[in-house]
N, C-alpha and C. Protein backbone atom coordinates (compact mmCIF):
# COMPACT_ATOMS: atom_id res chain seq x y z
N UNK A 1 10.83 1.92 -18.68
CA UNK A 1 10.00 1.89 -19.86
C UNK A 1 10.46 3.00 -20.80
N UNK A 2 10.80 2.71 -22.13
CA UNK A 2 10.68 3.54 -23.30
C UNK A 2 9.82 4.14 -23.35
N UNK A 3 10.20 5.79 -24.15
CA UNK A 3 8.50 6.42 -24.57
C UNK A 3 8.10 5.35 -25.39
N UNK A 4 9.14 4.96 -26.42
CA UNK A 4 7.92 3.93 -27.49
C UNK A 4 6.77 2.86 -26.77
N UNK A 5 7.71 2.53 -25.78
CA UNK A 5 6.83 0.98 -24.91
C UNK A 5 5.63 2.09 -24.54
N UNK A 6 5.76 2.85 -23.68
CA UNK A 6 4.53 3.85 -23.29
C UNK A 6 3.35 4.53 -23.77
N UNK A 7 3.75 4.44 -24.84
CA UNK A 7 2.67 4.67 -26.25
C UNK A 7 2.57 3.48 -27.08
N UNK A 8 3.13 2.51 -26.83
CA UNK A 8 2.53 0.82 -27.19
C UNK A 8 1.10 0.63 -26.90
N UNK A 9 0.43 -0.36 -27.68
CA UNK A 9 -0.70 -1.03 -27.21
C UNK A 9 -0.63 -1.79 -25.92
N UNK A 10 0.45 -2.36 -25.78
CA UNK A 10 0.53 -2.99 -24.20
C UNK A 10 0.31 -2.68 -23.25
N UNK A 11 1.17 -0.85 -22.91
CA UNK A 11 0.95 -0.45 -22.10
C UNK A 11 -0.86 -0.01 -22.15
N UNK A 12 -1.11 0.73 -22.92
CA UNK A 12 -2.47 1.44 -22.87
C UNK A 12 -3.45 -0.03 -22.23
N UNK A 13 -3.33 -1.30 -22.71
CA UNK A 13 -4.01 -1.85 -21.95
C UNK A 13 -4.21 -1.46 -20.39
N UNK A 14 -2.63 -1.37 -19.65
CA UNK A 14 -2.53 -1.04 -18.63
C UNK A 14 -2.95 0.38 -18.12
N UNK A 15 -2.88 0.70 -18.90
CA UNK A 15 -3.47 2.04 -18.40
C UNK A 15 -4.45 2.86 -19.08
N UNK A 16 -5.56 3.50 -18.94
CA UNK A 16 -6.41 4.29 -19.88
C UNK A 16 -5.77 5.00 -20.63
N UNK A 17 -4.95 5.92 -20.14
CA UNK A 17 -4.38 6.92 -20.81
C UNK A 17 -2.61 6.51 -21.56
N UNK A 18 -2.63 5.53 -20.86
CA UNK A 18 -0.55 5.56 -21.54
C UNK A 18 -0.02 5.89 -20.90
N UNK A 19 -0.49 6.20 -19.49
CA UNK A 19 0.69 7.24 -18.47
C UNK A 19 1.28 6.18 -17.27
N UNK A 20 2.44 6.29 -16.74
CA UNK A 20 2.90 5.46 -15.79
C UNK A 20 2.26 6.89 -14.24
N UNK A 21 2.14 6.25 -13.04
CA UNK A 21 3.10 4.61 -12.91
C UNK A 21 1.55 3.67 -13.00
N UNK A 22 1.86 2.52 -12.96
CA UNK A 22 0.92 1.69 -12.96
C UNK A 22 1.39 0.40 -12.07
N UNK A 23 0.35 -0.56 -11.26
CA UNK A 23 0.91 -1.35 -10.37
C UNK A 23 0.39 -2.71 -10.97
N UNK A 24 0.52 -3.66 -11.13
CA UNK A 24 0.43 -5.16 -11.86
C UNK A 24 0.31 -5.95 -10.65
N UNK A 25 -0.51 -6.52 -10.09
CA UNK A 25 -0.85 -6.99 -8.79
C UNK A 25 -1.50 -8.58 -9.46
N UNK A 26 -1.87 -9.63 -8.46
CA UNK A 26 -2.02 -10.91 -8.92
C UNK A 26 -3.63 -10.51 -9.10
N UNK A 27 -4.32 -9.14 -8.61
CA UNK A 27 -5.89 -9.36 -8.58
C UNK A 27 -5.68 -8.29 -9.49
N UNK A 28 -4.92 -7.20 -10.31
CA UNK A 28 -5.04 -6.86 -11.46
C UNK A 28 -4.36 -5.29 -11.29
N UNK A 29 -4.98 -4.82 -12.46
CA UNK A 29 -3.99 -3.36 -12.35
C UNK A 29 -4.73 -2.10 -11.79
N UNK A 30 -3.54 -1.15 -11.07
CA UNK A 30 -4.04 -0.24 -10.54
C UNK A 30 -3.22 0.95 -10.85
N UNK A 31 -4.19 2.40 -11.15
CA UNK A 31 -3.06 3.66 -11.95
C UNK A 31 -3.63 4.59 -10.78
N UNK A 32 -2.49 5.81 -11.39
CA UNK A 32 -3.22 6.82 -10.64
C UNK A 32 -1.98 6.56 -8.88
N UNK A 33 -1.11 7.94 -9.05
CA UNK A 33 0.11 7.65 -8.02
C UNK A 33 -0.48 7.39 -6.85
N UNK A 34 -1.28 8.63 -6.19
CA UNK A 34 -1.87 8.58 -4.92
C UNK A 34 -2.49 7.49 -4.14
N UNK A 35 -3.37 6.43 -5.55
CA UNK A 35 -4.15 5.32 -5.40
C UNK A 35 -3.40 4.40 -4.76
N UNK A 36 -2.22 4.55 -5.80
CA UNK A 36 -1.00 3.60 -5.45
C UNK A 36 -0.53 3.56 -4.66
N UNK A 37 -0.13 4.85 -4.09
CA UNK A 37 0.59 4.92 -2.43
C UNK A 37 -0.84 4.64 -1.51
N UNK A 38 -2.03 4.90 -1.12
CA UNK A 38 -3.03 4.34 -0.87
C UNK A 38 -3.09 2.78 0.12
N UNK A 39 -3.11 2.55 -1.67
CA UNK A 39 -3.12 0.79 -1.65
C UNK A 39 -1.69 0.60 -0.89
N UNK A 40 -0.85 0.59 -1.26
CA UNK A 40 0.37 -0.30 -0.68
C UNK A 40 -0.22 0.03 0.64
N UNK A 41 0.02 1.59 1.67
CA UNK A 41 -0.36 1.70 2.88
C UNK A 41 -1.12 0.94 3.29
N UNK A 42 -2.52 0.09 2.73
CA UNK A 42 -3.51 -0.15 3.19
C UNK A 42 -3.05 -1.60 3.48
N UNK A 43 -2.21 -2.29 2.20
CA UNK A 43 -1.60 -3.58 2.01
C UNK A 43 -0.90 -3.93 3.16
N UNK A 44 -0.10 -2.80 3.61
CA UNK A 44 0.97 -3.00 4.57
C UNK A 44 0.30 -2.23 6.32
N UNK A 45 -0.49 -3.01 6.48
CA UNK A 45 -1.38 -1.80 8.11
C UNK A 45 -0.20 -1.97 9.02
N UNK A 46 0.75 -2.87 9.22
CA UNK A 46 1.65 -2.87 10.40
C UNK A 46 2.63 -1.31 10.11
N UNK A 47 3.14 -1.30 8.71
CA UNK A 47 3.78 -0.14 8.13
C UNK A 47 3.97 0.84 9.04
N UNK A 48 2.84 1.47 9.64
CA UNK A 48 2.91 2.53 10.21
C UNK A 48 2.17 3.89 9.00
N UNK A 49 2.25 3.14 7.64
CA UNK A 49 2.01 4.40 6.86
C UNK A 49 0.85 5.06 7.01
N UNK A 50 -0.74 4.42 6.91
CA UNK A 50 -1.78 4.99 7.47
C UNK A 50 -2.51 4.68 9.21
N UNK A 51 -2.84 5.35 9.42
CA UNK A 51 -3.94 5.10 10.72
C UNK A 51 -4.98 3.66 10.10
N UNK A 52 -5.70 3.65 11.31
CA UNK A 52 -6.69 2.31 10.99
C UNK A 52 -7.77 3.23 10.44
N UNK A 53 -8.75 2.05 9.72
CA UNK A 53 -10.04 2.50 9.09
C UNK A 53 -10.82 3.26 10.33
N UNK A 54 -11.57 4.66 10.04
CA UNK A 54 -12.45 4.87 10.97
C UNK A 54 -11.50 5.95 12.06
N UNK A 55 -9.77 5.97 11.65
CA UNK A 55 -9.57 6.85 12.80
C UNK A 55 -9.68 8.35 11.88
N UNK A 56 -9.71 9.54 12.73
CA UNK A 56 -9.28 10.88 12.32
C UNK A 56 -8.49 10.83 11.72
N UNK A 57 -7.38 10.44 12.18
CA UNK A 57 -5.71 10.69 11.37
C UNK A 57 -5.82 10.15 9.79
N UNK A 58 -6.78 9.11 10.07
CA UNK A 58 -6.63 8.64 8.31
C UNK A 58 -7.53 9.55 7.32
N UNK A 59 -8.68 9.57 7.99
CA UNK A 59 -9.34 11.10 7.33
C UNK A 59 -8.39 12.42 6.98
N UNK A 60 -6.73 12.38 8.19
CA UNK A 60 -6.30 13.29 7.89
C UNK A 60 -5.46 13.31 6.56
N UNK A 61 -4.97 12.05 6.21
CA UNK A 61 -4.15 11.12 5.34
C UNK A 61 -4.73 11.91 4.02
N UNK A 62 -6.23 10.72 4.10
CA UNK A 62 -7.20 11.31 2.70
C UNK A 62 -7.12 12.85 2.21
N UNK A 63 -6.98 13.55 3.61
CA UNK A 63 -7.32 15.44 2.96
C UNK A 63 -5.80 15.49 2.20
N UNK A 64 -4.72 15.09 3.06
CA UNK A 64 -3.53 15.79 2.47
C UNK A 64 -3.40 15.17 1.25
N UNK A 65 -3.06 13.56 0.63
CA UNK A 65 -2.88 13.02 -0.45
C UNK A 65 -4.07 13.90 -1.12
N UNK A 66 -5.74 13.87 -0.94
CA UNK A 66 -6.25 14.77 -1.97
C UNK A 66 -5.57 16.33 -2.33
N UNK A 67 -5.71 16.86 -0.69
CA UNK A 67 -4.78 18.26 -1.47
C UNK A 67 -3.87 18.32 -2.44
N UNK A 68 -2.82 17.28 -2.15
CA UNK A 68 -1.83 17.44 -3.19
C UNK A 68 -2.22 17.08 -4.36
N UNK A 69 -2.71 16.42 -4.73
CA UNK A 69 -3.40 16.03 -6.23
C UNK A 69 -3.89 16.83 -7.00
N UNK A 70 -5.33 17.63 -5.84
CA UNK A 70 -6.89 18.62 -6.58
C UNK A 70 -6.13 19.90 -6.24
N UNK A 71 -4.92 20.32 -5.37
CA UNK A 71 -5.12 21.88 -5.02
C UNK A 71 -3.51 22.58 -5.15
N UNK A 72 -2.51 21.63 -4.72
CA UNK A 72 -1.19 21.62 -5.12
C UNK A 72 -0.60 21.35 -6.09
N UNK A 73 -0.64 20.04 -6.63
CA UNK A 73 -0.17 20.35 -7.89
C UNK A 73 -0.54 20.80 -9.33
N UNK A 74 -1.95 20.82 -9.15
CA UNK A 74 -2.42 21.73 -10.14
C UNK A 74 -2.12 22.91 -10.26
N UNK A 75 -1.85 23.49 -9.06
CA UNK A 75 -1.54 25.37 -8.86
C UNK A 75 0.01 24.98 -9.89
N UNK A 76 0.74 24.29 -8.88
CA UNK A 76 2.13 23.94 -9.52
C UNK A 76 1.97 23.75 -10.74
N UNK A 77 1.30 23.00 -11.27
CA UNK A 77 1.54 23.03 -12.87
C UNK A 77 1.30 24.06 -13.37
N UNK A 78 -0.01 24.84 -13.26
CA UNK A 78 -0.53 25.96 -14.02
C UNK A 78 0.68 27.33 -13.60
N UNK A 79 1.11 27.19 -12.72
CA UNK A 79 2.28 28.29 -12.45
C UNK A 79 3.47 27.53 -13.53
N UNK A 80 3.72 26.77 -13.58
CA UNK A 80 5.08 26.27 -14.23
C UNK A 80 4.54 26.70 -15.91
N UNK A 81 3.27 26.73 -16.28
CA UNK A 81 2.82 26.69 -17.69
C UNK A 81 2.60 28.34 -18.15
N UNK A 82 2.13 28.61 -17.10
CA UNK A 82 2.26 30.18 -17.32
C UNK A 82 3.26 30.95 -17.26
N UNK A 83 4.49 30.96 -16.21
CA UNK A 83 5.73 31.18 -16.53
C UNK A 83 6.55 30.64 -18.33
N UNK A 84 6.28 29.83 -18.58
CA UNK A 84 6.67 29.25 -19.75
C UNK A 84 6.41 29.88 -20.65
N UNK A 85 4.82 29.95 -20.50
CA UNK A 85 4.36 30.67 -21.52
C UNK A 85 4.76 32.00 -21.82
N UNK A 86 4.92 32.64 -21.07
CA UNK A 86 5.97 33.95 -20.92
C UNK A 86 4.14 34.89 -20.99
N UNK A 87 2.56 34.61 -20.45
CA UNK A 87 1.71 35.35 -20.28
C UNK A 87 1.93 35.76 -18.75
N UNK A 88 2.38 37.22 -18.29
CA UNK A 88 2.33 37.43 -17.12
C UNK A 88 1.10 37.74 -16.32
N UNK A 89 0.50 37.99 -16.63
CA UNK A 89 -1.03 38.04 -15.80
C UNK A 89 -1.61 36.60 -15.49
N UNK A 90 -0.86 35.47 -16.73
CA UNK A 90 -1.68 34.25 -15.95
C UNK A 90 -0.44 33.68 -15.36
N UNK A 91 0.51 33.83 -15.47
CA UNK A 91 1.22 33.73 -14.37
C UNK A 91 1.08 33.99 -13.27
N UNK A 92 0.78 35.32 -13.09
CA UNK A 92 0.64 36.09 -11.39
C UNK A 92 -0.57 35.49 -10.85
N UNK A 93 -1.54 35.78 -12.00
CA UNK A 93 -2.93 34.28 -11.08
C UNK A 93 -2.32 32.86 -10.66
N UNK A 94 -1.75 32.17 -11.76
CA UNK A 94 -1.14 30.84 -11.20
C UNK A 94 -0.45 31.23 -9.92
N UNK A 95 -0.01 31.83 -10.03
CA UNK A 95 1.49 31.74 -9.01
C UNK A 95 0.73 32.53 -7.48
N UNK A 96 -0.66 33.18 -7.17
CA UNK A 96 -1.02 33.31 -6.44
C UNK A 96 -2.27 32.11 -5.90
N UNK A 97 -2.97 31.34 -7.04
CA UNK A 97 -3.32 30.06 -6.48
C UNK A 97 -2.33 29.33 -6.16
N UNK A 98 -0.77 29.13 -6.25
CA UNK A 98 -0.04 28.35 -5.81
C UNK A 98 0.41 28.82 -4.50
N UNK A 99 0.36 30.27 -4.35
CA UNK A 99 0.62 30.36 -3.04
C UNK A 99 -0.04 30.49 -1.63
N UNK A 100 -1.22 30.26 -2.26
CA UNK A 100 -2.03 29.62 -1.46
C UNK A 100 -2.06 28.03 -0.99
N UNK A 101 -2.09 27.41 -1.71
CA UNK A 101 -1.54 26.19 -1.79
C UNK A 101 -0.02 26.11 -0.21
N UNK A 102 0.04 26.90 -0.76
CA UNK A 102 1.55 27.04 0.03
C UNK A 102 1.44 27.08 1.19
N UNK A 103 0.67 28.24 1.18
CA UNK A 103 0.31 28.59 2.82
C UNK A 103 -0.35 27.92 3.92
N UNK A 104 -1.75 27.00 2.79
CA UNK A 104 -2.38 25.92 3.81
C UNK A 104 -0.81 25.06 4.08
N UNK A 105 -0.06 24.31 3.23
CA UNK A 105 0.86 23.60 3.43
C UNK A 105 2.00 23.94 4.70
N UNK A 106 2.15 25.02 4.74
CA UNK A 106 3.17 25.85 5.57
C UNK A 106 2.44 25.86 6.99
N UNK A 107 0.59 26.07 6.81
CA UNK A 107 -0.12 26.06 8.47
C UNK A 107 -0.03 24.63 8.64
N UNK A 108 0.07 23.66 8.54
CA UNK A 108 0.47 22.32 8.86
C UNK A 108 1.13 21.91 9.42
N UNK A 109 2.16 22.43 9.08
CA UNK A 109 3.51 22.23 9.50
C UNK A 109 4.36 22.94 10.55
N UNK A 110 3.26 23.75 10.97
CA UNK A 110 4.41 24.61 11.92
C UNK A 110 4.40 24.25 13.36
N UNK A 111 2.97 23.03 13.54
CA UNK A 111 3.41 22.78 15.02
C UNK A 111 3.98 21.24 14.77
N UNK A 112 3.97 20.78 13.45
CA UNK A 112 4.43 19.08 13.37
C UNK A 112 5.25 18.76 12.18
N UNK A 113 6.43 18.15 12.78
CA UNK A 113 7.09 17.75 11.26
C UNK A 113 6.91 17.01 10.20
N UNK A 114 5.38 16.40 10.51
CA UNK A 114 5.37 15.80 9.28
C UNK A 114 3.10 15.85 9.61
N UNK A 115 2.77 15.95 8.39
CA UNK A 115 1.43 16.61 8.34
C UNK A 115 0.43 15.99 9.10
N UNK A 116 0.23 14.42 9.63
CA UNK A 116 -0.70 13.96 10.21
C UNK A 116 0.27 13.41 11.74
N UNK A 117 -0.46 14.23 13.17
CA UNK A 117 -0.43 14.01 14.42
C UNK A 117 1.03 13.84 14.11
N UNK A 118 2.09 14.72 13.69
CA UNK A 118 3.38 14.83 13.97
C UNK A 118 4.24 13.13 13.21
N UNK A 119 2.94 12.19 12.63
CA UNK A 119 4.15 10.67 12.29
C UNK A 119 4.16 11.16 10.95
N UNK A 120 5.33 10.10 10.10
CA UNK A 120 5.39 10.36 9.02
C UNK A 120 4.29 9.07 8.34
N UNK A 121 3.57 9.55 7.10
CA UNK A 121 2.46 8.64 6.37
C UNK A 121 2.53 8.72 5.15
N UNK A 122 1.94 7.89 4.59
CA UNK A 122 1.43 7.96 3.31
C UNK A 122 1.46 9.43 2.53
N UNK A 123 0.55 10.01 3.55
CA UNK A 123 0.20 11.51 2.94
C UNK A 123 1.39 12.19 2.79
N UNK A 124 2.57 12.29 3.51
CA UNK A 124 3.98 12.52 3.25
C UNK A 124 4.30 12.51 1.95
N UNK A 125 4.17 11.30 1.63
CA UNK A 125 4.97 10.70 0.52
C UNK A 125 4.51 11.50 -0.63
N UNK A 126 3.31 11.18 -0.84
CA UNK A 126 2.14 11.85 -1.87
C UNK A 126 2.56 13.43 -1.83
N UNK A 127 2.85 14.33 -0.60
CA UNK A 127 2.75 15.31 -0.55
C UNK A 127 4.40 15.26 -1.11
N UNK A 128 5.52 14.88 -0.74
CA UNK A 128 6.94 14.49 -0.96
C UNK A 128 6.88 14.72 -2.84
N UNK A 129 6.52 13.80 -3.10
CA UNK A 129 6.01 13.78 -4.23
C UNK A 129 6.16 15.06 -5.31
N UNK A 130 5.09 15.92 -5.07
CA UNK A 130 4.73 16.79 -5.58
C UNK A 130 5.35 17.94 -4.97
N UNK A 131 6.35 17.93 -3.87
CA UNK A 131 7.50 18.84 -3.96
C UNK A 131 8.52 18.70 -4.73
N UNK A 132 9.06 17.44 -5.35
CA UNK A 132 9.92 17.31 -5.59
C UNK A 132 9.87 17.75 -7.07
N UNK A 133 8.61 18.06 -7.52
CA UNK A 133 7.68 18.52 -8.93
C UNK A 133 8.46 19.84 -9.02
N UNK A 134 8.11 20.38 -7.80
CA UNK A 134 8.27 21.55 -7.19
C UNK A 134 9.34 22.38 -7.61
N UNK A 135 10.40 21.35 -6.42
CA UNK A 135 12.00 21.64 -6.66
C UNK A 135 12.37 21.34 -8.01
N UNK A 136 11.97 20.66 -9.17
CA UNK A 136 12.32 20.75 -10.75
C UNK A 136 11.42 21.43 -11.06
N UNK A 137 10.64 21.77 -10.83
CA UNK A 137 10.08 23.21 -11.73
C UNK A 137 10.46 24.76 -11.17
N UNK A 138 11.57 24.22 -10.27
CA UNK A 138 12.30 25.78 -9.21
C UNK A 138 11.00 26.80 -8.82
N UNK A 139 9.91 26.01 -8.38
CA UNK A 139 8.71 26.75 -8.06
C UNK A 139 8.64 26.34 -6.37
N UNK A 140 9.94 25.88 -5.80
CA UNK A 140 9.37 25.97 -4.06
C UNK A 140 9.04 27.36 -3.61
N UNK A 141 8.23 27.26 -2.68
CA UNK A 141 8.01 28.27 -1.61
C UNK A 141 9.58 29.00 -1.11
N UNK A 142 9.61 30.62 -0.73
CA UNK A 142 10.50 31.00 0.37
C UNK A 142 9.99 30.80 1.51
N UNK A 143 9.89 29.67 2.24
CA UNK A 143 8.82 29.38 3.51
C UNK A 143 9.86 28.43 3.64
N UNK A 144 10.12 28.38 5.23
CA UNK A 144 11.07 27.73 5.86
C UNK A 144 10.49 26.81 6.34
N UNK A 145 9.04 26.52 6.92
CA UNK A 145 8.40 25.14 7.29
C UNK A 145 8.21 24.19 6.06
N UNK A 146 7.82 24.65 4.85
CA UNK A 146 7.84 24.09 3.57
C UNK A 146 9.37 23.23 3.55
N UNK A 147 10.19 23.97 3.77
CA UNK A 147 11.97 23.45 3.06
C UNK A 147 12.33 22.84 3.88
N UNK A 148 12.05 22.97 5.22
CA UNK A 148 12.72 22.09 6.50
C UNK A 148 11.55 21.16 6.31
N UNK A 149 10.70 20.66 6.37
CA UNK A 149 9.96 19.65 5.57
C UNK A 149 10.85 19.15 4.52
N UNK A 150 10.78 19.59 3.49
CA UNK A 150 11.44 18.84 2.44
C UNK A 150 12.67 18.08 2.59
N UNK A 151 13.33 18.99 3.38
CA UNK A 151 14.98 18.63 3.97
C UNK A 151 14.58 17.78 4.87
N UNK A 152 13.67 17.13 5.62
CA UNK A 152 13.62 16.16 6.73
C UNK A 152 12.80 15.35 5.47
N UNK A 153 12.43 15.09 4.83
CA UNK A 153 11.28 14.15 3.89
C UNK A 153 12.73 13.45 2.67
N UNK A 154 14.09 14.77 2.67
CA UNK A 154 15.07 13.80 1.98
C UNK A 154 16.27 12.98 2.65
N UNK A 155 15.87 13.05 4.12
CA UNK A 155 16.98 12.97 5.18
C UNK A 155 16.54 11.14 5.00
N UNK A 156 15.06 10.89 5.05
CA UNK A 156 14.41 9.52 5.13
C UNK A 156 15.35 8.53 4.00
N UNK A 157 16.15 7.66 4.88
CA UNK A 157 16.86 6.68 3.72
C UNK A 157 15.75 6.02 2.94
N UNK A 158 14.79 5.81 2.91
CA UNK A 158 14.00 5.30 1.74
C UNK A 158 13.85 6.06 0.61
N UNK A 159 13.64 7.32 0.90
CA UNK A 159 13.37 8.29 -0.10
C UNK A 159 14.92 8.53 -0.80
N UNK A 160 15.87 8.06 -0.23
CA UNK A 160 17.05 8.55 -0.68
C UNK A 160 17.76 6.99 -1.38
N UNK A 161 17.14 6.11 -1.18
CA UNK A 161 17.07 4.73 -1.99
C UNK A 161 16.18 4.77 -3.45
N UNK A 162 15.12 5.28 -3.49
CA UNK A 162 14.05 5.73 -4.20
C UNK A 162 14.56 6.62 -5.50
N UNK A 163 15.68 7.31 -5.20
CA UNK A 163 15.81 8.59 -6.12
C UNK A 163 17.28 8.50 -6.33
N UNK A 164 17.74 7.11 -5.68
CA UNK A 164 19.51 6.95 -6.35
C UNK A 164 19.21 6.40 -7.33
């Protein structure tokens, strides 16, 4: 999609705001990334991507895709905006809510390679996602469970189909 198409009337039908991605399904449209990875998981239960309705693990799914949304990449943005901005005091706040962020992310990971009961899920992806925000805004963590994560999350030939 063009910026022009994106700021078209067409798209805005599709979306409230004008923003991708957006999914076009035969029962109608759905925005909002996380939703999206969500739904497909839910579409696809053999997948492997989420647990069944009702288990823990999918409750665990829900926390991480929310974290990354409400607590990660917001830190991430507001650190990337405050660096920019060249204000260092709201920088050093951003960049210490982000490293918090970090740290829950980093206790996750240190007894499992991938955030829910050691499989890889949905919540991966979502969390995948918003590293990769990360790594272009040169705002990763120096945390080695963080990067060996990332480095096993780009090892996945899908993800490496995804981003050729």
């Amino acid at each position: 999609m063009t910026p022009e198409e994106g700021r078209g009337e067409e798209h805005a039908r599709r979306h409230p705001l004008g923003r991708v991605p957006v999914l076009e399904t035969v029962d109608g449209l759905l925005f909002e990334s996380a939703a999206l990875c969500l739904h497909v998981a839910d579409s696809s239960p053999d997948s492997g991507l989420i647990p069944e309705p009702g288990a823990f693990a999918r409750g665990q799914v829900y926390q991480w895709a929310f974290f990354a949304m409400t607590e990660l990449e917001p830190a991430l943005v507001g650190a990337y905006v405050a660096r920019r901005g060249g204000d260092a005091e709201a920088a050093a706040k951003a960049e210490r809510r982000l490293a918090k962020a970090w740290d829950a992310l980093a206790a996750a990971l240190e007894q499992d390679a991938y955030l829910v009961d050691g499989e890889f899920t949905i919540a991966d992806v979502i969390v995948g996602g918003v590293l990769e925000s990360a790594r272009r805004f040169d705002l990763l963590p120096d945390d080695e469970r963080v990067l060996t994560y990332l480095a096993r999350l780009d090892e996945r030939p899908a993800k490496q189909r995804a981003y050729a």
